[in-house]
N, C-alpha and C. Protein backbone atom coordinates (compact mmCIF):
# COMPACT_ATOMS: atom_id res chain seq x y z
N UNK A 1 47.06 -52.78 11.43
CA UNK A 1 46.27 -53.70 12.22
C UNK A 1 45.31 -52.90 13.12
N UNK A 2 43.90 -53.34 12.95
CA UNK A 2 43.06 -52.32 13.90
C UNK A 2 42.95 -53.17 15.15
N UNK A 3 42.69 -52.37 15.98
CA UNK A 3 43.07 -52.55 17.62
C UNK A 3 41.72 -52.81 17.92
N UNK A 4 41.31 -54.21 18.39
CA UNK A 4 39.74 -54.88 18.70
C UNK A 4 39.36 -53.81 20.21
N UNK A 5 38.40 -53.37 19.79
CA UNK A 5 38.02 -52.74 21.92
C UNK A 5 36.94 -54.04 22.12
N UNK A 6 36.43 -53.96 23.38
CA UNK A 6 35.82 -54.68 24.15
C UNK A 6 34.50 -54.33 23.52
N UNK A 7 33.62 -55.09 23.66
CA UNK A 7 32.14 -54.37 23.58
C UNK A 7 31.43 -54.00 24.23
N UNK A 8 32.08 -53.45 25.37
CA UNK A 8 31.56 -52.54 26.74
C UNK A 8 32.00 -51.31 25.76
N UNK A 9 32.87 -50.69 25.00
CA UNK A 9 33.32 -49.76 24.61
C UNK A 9 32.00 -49.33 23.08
N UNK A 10 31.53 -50.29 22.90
CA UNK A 10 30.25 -49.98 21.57
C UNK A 10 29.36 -49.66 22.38
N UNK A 11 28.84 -50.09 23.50
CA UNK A 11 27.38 -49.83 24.40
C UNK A 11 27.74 -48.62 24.92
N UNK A 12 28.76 -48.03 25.34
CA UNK A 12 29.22 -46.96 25.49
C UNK A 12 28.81 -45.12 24.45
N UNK A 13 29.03 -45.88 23.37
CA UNK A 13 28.74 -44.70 22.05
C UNK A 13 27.34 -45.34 22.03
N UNK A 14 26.59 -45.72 22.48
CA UNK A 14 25.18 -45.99 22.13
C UNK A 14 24.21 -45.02 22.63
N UNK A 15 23.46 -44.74 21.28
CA UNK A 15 22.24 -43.60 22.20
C UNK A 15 21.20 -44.67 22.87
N UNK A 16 20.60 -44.04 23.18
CA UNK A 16 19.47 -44.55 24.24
C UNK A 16 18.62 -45.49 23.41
N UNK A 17 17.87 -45.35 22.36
CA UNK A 17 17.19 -46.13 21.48
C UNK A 17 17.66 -47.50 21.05
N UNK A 18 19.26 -47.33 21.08
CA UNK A 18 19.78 -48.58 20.34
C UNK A 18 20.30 -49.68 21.96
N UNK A 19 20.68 -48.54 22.87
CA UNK A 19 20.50 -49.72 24.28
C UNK A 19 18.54 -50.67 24.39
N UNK A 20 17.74 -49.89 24.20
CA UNK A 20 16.92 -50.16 24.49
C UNK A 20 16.33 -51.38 23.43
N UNK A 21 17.12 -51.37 22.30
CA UNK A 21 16.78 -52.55 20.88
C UNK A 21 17.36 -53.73 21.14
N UNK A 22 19.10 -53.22 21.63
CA UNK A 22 19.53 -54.39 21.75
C UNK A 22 19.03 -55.15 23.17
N UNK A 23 18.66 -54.27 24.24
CA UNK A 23 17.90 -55.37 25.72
C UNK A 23 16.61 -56.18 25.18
N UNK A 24 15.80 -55.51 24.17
CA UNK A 24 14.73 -55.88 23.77
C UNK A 24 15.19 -57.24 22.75
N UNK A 25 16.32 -57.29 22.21
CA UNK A 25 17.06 -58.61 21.46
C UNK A 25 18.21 -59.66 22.09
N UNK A 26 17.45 -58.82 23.88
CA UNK A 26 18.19 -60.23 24.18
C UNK A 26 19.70 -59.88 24.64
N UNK A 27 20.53 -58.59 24.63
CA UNK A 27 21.30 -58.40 25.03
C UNK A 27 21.73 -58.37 26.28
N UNK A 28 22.59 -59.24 26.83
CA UNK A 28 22.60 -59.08 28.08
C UNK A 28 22.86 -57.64 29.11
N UNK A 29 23.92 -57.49 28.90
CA UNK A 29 24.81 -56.59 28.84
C UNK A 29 23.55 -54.82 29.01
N UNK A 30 22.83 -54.90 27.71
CA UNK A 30 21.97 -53.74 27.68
C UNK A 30 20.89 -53.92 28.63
N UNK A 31 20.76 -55.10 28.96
CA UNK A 31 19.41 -55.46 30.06
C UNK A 31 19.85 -54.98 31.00
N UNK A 32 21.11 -55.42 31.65
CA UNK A 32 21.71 -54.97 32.41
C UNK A 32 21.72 -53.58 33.08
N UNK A 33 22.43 -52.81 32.06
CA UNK A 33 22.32 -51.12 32.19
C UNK A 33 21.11 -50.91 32.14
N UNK A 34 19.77 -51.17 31.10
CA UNK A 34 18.81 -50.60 31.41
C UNK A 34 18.10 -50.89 32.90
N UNK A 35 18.61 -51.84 33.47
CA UNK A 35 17.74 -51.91 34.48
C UNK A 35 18.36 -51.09 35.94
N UNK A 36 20.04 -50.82 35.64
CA UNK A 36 20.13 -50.21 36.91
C UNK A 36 20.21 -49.14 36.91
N UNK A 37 20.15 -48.37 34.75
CA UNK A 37 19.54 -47.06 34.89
C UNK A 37 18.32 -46.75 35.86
N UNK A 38 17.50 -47.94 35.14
CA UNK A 38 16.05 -47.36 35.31
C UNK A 38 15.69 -47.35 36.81
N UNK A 39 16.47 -48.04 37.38
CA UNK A 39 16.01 -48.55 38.61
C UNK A 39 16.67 -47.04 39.38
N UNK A 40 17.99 -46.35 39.08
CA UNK A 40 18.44 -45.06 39.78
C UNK A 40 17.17 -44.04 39.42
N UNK A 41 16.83 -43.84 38.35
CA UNK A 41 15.76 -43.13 38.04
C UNK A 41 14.21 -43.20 38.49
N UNK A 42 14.16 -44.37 39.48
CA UNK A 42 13.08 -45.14 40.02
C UNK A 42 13.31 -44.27 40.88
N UNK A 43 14.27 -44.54 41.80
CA UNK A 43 14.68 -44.26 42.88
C UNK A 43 14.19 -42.61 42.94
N UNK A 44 15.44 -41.90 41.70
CA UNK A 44 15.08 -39.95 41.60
C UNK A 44 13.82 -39.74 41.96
N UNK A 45 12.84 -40.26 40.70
CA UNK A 45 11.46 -40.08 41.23
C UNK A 45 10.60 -40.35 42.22
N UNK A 46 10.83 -41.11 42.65
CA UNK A 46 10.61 -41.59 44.08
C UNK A 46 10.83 -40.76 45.15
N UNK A 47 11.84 -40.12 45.08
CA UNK A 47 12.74 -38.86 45.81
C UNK A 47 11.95 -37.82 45.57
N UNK A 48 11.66 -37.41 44.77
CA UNK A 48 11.14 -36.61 44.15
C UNK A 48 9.61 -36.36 44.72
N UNK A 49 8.74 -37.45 44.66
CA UNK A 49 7.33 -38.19 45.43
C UNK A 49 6.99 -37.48 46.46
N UNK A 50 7.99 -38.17 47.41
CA UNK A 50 8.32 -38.03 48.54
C UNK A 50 8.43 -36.53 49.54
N UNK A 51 9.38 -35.96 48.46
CA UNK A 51 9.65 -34.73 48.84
C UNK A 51 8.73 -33.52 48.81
N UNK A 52 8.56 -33.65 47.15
CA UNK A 52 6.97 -32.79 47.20
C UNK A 52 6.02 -33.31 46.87
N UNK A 53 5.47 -34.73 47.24
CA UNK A 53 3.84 -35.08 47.12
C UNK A 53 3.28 -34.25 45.62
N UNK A 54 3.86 -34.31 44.42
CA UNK A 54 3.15 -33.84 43.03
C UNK A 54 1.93 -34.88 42.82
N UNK A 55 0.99 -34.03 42.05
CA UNK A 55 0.45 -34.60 41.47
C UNK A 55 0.39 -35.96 40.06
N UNK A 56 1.40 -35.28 39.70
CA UNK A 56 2.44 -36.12 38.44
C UNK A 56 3.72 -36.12 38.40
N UNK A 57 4.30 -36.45 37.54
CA UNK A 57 5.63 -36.45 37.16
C UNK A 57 5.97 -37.14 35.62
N UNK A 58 6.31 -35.70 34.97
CA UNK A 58 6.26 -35.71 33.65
C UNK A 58 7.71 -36.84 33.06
N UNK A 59 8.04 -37.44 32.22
CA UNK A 59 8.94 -38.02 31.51
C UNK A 59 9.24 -37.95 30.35
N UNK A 60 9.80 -37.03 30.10
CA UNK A 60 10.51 -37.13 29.20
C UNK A 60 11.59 -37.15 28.27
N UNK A 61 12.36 -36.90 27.11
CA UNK A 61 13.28 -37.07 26.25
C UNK A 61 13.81 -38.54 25.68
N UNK A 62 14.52 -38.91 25.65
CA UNK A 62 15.10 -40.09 24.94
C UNK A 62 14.48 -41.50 25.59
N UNK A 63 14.48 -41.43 27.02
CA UNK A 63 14.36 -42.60 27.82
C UNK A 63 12.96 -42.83 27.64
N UNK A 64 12.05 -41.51 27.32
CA UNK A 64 10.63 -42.46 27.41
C UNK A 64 9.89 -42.34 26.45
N UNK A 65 11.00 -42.83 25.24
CA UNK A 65 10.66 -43.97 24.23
C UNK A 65 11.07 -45.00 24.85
N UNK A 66 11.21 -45.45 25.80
CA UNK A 66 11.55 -47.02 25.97
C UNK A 66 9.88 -47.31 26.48
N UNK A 67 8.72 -46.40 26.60
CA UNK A 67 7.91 -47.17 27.01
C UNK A 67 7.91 -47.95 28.25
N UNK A 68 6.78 -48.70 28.00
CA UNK A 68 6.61 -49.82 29.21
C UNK A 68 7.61 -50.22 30.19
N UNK A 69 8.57 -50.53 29.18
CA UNK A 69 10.03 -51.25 29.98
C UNK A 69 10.54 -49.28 31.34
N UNK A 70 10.03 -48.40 30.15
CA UNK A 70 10.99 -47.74 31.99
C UNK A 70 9.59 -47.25 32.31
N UNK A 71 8.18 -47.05 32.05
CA UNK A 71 7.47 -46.69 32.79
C UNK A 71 7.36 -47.80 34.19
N UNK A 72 6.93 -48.94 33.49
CA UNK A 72 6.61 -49.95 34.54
C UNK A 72 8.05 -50.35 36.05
N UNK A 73 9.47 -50.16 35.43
CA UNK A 73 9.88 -50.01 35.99
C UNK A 73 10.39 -49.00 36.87
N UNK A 74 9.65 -47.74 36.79
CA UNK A 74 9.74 -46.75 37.41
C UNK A 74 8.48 -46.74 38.36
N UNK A 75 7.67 -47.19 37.95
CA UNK A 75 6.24 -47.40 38.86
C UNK A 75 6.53 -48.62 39.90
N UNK A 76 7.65 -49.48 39.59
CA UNK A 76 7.76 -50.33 40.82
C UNK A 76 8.48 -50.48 41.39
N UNK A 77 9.20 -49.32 41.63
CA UNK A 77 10.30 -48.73 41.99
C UNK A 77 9.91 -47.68 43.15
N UNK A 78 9.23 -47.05 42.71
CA UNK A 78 8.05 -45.65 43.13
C UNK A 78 7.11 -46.63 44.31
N UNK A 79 6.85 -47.66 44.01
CA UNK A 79 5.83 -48.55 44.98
C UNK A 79 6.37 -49.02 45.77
N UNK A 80 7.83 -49.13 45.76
CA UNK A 80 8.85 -50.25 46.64
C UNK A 80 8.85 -48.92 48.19
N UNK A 81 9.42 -47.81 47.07
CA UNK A 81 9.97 -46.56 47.99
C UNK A 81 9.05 -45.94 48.71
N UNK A 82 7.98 -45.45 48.25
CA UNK A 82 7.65 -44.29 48.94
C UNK A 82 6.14 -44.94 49.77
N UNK A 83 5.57 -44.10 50.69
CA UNK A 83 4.71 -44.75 51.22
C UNK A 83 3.47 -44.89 49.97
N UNK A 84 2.38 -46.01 50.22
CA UNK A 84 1.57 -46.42 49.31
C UNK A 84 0.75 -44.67 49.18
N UNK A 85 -0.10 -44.33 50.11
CA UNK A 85 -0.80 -42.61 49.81
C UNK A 85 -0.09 -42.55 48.75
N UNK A 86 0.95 -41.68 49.07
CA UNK A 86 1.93 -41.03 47.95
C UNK A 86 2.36 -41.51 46.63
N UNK A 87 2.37 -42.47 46.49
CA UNK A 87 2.83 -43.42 45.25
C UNK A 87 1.52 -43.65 44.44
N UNK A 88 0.41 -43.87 45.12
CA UNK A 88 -1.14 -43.86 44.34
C UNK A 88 -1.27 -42.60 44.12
N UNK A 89 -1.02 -41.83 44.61
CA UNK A 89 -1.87 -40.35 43.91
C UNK A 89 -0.97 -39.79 43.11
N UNK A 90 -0.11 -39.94 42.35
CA UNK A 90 0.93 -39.13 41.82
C UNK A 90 0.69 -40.51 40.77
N UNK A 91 0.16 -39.65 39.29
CA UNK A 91 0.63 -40.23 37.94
C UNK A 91 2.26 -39.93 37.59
N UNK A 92 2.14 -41.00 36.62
CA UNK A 92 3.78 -40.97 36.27
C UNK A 92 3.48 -41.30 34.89
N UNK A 93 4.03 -39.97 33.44
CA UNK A 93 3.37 -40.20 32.61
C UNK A 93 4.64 -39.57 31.57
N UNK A 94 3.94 -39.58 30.26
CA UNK A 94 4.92 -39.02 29.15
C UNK A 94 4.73 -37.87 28.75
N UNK A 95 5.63 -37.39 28.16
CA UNK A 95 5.29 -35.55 28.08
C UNK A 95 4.74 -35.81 26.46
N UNK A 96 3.77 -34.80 26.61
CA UNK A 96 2.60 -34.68 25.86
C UNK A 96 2.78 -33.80 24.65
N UNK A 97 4.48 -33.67 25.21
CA UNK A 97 4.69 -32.24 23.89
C UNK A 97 5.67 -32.81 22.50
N UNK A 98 5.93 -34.48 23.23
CA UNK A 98 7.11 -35.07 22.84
C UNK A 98 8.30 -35.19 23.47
N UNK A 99 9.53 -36.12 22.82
CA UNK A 99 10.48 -36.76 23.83
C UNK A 99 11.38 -35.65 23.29
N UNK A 100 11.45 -35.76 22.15
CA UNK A 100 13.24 -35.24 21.45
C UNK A 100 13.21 -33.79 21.82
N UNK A 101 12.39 -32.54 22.04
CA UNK A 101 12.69 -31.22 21.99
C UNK A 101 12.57 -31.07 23.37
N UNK A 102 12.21 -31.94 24.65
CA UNK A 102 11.93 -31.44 26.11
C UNK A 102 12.82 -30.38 26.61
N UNK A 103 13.96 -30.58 25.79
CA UNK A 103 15.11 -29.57 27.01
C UNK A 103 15.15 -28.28 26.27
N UNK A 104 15.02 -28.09 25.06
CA UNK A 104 14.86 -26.99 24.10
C UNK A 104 13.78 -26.00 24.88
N UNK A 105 12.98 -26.78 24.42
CA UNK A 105 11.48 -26.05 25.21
C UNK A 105 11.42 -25.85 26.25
N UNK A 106 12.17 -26.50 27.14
CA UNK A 106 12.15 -25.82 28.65
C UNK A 106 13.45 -24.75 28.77
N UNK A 107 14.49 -24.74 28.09
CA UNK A 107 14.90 -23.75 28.10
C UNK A 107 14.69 -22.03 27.30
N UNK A 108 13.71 -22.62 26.42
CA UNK A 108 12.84 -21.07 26.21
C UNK A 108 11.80 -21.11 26.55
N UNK A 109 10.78 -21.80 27.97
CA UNK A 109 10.29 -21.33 28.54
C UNK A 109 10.91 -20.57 29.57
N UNK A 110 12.10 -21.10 29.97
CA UNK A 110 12.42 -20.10 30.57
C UNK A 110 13.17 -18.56 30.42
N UNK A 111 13.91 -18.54 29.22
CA UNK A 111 14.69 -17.45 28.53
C UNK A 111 12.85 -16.54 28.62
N UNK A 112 11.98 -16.80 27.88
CA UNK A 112 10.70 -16.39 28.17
C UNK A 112 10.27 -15.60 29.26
N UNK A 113 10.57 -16.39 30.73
CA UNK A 113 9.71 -16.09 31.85
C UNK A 113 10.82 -14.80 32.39
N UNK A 114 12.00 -15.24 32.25
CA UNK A 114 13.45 -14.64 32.63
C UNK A 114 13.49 -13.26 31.80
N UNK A 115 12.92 -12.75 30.72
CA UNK A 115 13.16 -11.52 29.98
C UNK A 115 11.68 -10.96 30.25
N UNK A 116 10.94 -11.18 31.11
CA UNK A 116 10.22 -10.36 31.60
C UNK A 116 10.23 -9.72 32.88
């Protein structure tokens, strides 16, 4: 007899793409998490803003393929928090090199900078 789990326990083994299909179909549950991911990650960047006034703030790997849904909610998140100056001058954008290799590549830019 197989032992039923909950289906908090499937959203669990879910990569990021398939939370983001099923909120987009209506899942409650994934709406849910995506929004109080996105909304902690609102917040980071925001922190982030704040702290050192950047010009940008790059996004990337898995999460920004969700697009719109976490840009926009990271931009009104970023507008809630930080003073308006700061929140207008700082783009908030996608990395330009792609999502899936970001951490690869930043770790041999740095093995790179580090063996010189």
């Amino acid at each position: 007899m197989e032992i039923q789990r909950p289906a908090v326990f499937k959203l669990l083994q879910m990569k990021t793409a398939e939370v983001f299909q099923a909120a987009k179909q209506g899942d409650a549950v994934a709406s849910r998490i995506l929004d109080t991911s996105l909304n902690y990650l609102g917040i980071c960047v925001a922190n982030m803003i704040a702290i050192f006034d950047p010009e940008m703030v790059i996004i990337g790997g898995g999460v920004s393929k969700g697009g719109d849904i976490v840009f926009n909610k990271i931009k009104e998140v970023v507008n809630t928090i930080c003073f308006k100056a700061m929140a207008e001058s700082c783009k908030i954008i996608t990395a330009a090199l792609g999502t899936d290799d970001a951490g690869v590549m930043g770790a041999v830019a740095l093995a790179v900078i580090e063996s010189k």
